[in-house]
N, C-alpha and C. Protein backbone atom coordinates (compact mmCIF):
# COMPACT_ATOMS: atom_id res chain seq x y z
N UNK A 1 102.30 93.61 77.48
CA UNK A 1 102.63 93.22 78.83
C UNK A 1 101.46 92.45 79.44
N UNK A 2 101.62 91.36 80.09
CA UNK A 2 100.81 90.21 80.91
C UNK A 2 100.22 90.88 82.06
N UNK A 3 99.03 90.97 82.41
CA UNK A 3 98.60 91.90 83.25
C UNK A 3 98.53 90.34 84.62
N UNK A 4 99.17 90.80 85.95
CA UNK A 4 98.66 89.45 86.68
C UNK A 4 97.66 89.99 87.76
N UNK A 5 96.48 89.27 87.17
CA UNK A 5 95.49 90.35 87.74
C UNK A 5 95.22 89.95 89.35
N UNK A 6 95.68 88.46 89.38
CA UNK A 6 95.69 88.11 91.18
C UNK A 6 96.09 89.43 91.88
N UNK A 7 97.12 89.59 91.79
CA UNK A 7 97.79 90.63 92.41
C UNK A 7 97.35 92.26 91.87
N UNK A 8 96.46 92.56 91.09
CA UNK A 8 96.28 93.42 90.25
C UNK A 8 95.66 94.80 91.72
N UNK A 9 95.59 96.24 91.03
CA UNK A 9 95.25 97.13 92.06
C UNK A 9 93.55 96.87 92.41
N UNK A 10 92.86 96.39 90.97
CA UNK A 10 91.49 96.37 91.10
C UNK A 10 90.90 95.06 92.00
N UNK A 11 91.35 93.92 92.45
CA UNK A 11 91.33 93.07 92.69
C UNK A 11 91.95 92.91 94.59
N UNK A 12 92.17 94.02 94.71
CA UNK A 12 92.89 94.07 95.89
C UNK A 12 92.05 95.20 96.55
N UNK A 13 91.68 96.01 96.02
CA UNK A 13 90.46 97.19 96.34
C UNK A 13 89.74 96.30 96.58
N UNK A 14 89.20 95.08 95.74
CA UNK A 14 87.98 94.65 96.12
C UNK A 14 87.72 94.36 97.07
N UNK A 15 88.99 93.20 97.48
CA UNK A 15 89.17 92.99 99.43
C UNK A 15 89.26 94.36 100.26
N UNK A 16 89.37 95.31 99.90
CA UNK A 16 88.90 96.72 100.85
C UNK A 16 87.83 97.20 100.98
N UNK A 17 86.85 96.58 99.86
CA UNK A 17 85.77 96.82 100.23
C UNK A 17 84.62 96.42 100.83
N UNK A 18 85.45 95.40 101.81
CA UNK A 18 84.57 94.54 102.51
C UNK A 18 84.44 95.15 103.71
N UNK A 19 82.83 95.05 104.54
CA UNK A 19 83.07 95.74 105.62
C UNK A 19 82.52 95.02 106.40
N UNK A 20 82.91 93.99 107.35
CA UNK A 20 82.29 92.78 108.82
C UNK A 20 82.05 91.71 107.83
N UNK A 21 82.68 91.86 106.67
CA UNK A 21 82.58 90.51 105.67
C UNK A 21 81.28 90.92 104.64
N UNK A 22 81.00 91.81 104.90
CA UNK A 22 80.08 92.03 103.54
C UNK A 22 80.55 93.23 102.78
N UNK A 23 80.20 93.26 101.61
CA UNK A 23 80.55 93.99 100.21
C UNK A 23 80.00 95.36 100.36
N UNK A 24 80.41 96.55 100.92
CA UNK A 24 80.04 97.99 100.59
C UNK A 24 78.86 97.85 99.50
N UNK A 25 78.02 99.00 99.73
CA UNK A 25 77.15 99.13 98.42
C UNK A 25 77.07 100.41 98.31
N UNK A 26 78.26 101.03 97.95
CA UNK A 26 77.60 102.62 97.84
C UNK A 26 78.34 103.00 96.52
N UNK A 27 78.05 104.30 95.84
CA UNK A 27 78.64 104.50 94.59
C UNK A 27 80.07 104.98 94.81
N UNK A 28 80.67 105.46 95.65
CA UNK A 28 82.09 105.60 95.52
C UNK A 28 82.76 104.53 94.82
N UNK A 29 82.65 103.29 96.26
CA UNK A 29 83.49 102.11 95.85
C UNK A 29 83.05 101.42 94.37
N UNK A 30 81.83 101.80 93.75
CA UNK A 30 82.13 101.11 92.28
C UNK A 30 82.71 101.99 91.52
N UNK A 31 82.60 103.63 91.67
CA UNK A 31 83.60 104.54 91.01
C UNK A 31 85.26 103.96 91.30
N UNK A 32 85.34 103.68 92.41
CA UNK A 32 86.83 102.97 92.80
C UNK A 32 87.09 101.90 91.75
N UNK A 33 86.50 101.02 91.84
CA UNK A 33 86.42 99.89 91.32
C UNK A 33 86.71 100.25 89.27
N UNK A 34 86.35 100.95 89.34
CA UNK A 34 86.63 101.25 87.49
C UNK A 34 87.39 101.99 87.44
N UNK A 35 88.10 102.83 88.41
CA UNK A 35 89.02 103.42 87.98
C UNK A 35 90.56 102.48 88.45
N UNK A 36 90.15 101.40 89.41
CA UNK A 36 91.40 100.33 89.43
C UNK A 36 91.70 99.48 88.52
N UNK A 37 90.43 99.45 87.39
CA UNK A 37 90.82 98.32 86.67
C UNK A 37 91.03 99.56 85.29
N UNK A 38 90.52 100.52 85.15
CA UNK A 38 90.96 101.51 84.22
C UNK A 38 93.14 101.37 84.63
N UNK A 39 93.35 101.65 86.00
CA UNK A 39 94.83 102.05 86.50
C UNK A 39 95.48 100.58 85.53
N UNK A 40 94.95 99.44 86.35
CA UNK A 40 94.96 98.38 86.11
C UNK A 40 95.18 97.76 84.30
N UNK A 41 94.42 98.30 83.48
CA UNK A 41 94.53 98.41 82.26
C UNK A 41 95.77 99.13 81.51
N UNK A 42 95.71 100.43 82.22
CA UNK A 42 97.29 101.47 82.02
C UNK A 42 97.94 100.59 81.86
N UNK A 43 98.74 100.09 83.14
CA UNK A 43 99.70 99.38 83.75
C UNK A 43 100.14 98.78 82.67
N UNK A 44 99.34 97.60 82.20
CA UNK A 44 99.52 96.79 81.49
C UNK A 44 99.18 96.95 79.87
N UNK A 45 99.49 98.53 79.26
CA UNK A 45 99.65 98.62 78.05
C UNK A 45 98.30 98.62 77.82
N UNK A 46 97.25 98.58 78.00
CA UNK A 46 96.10 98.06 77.47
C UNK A 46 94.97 99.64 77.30
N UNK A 47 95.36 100.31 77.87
CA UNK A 47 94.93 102.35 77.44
C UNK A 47 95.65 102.59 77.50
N UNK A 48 96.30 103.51 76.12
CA UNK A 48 96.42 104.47 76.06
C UNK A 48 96.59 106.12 75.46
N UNK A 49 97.39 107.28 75.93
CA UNK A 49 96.77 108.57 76.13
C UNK A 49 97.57 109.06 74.13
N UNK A 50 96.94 109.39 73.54
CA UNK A 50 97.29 109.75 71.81
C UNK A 50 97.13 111.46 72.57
N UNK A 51 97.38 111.92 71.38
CA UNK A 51 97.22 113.81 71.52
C UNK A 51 95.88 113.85 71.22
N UNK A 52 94.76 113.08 71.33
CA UNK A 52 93.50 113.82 71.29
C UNK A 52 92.40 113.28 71.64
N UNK A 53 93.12 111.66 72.09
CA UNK A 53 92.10 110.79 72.49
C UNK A 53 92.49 109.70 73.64
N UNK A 54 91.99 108.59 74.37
CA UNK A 54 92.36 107.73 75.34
C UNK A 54 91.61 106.45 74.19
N UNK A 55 92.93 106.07 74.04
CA UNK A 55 92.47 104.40 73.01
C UNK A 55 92.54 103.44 74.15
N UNK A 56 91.49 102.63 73.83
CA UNK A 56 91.70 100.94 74.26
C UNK A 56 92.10 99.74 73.77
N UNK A 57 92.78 99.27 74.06
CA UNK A 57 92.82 97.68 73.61
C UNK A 57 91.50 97.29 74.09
N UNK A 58 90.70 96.30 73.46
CA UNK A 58 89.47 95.70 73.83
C UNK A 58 89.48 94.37 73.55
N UNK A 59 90.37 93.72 73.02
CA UNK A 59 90.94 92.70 72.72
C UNK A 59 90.53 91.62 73.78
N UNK A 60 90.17 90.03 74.53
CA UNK A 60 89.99 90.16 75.47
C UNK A 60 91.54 90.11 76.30
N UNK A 61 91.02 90.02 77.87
CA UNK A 61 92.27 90.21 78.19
C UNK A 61 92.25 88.84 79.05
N UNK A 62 91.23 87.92 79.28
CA UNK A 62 91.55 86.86 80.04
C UNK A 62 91.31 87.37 81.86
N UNK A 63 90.13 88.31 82.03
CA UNK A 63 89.63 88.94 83.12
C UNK A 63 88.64 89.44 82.73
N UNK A 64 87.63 88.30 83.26
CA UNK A 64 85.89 89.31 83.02
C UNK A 64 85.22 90.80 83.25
N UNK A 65 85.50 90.94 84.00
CA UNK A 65 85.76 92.43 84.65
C UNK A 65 86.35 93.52 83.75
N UNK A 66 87.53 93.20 83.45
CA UNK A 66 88.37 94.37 82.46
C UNK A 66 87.52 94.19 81.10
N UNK A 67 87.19 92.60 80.37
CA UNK A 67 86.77 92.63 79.16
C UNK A 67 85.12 93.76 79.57
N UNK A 68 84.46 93.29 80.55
CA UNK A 68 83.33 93.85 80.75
C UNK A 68 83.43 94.78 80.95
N UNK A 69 83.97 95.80 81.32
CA UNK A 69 84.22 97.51 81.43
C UNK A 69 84.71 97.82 79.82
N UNK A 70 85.64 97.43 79.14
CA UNK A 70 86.25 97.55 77.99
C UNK A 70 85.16 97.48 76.65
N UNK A 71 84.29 95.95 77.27
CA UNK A 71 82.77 96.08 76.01
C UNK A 71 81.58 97.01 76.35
N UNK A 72 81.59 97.43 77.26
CA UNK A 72 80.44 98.42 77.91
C UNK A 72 80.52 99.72 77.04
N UNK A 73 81.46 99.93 76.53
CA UNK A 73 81.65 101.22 75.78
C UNK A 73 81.16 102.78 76.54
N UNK A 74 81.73 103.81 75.97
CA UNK A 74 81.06 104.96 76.82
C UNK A 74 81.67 106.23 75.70
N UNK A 75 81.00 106.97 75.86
CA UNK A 75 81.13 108.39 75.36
C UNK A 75 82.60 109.03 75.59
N UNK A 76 82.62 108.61 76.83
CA UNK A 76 83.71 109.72 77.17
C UNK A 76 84.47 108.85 78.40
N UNK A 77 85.35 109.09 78.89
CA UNK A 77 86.28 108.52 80.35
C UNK A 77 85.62 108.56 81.67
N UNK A 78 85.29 109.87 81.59
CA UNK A 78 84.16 109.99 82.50
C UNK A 78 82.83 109.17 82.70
N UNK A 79 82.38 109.45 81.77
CA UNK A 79 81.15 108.62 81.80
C UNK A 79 81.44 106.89 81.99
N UNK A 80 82.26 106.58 81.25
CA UNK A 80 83.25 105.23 82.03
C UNK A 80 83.21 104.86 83.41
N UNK A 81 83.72 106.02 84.29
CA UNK A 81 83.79 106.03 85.72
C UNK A 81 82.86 105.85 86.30
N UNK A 82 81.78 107.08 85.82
CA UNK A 82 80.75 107.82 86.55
C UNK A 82 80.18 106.43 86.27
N UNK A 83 79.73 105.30 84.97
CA UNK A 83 78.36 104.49 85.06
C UNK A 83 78.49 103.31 84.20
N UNK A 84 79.94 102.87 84.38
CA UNK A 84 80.84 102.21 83.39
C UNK A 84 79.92 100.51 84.14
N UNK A 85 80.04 99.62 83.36
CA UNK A 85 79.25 98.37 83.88
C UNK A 85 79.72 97.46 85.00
N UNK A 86 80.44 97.97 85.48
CA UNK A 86 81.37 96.86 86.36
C UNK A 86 81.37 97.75 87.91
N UNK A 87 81.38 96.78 88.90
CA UNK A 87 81.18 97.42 90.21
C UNK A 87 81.97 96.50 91.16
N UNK A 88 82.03 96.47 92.30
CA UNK A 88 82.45 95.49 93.34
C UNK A 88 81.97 94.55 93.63
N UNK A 89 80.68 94.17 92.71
CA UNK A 89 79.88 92.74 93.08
C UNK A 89 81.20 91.89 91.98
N UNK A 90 81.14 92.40 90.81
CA UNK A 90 81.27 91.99 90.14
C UNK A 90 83.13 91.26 90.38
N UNK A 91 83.75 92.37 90.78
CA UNK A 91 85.58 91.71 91.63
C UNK A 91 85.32 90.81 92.83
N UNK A 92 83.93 90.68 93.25
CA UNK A 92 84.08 90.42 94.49
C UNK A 92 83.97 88.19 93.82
N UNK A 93 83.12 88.26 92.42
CA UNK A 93 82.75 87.45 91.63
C UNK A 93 83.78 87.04 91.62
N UNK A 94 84.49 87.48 91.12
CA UNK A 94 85.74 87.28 90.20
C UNK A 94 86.69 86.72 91.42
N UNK A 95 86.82 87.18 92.79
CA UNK A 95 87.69 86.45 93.77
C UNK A 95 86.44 85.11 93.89
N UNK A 96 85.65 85.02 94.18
CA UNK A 96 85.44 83.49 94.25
C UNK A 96 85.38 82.86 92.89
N UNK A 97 85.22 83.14 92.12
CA UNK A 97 85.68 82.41 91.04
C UNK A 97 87.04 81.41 90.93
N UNK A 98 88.07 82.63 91.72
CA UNK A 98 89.60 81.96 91.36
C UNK A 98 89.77 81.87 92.69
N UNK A 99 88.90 81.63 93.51
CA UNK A 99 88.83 81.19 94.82
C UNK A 99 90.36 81.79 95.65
N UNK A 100 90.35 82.95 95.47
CA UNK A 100 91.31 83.57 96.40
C UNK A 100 90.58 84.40 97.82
C-alpha cells in the first residue's frame, strides 16, 4: 500500500507542533513524532506484528523521515520511541522541503 505521506498522521503532528510559529523542543513531541510515523508505517503495511516479533519493511519508502527512523535501527520498539533518530526538526524539514 502507497503511503501518502502529505496527508500522513506524522506530518500533520508536525504542524501541531508549532507554537507562535516556532517548533516545540521538548522530548514528548519527538516521542510523538516516532510514534506517528511508526502509526504511519502500520497504516501502510510497512510494520508488522508476527507471534514474537514487530518486523519492518526498511526498504526505502520515498520519505526521509520514515527511511531515517527505519535505518536508525534499535534493540527493541521502545527504545525506537524512547531515542529513535528522527524528531520534529526533522518533519518540520520535510514540510519545507515539499513546501507545504
Amino acid at each position: 500500500m502507497e503511503i501518502d505521506w502529505d496527508d500522513s498522521v506524522s506530518m500533520r503532528l508536525a504542524c501541531l507542533a508549532l507554537d507562535k510559529g516556532r517548533l516545540t523542543d521538548d522530548l514528548v513531541t519527538a516521542l510523538a513524532v516516532r510514534g506517528a510515523l511508526l502509526v504511519d508505517l502500520t497504516l501502510g503495511g510497512r510494520v508488522t506484528e508476527t507471534a514474537d516479533a514487530v518486523e519492518f519493511d526498511v526498504g526505502p519508502s520515498g520519505f526521509a523521515p520514515a527511511d531515517q527512523l527505519l535505518a536508525g535501527g534499535a534493540p527493541s520498539l521502545s527504545e525506537l520511541l524512547g531515542r529513535g533518530p528522527v524528531d520534529q526538526h526533522d518533519l518540520a524539514a520535510e514540510h519545507l522541503r515539499r513546501g507545504s
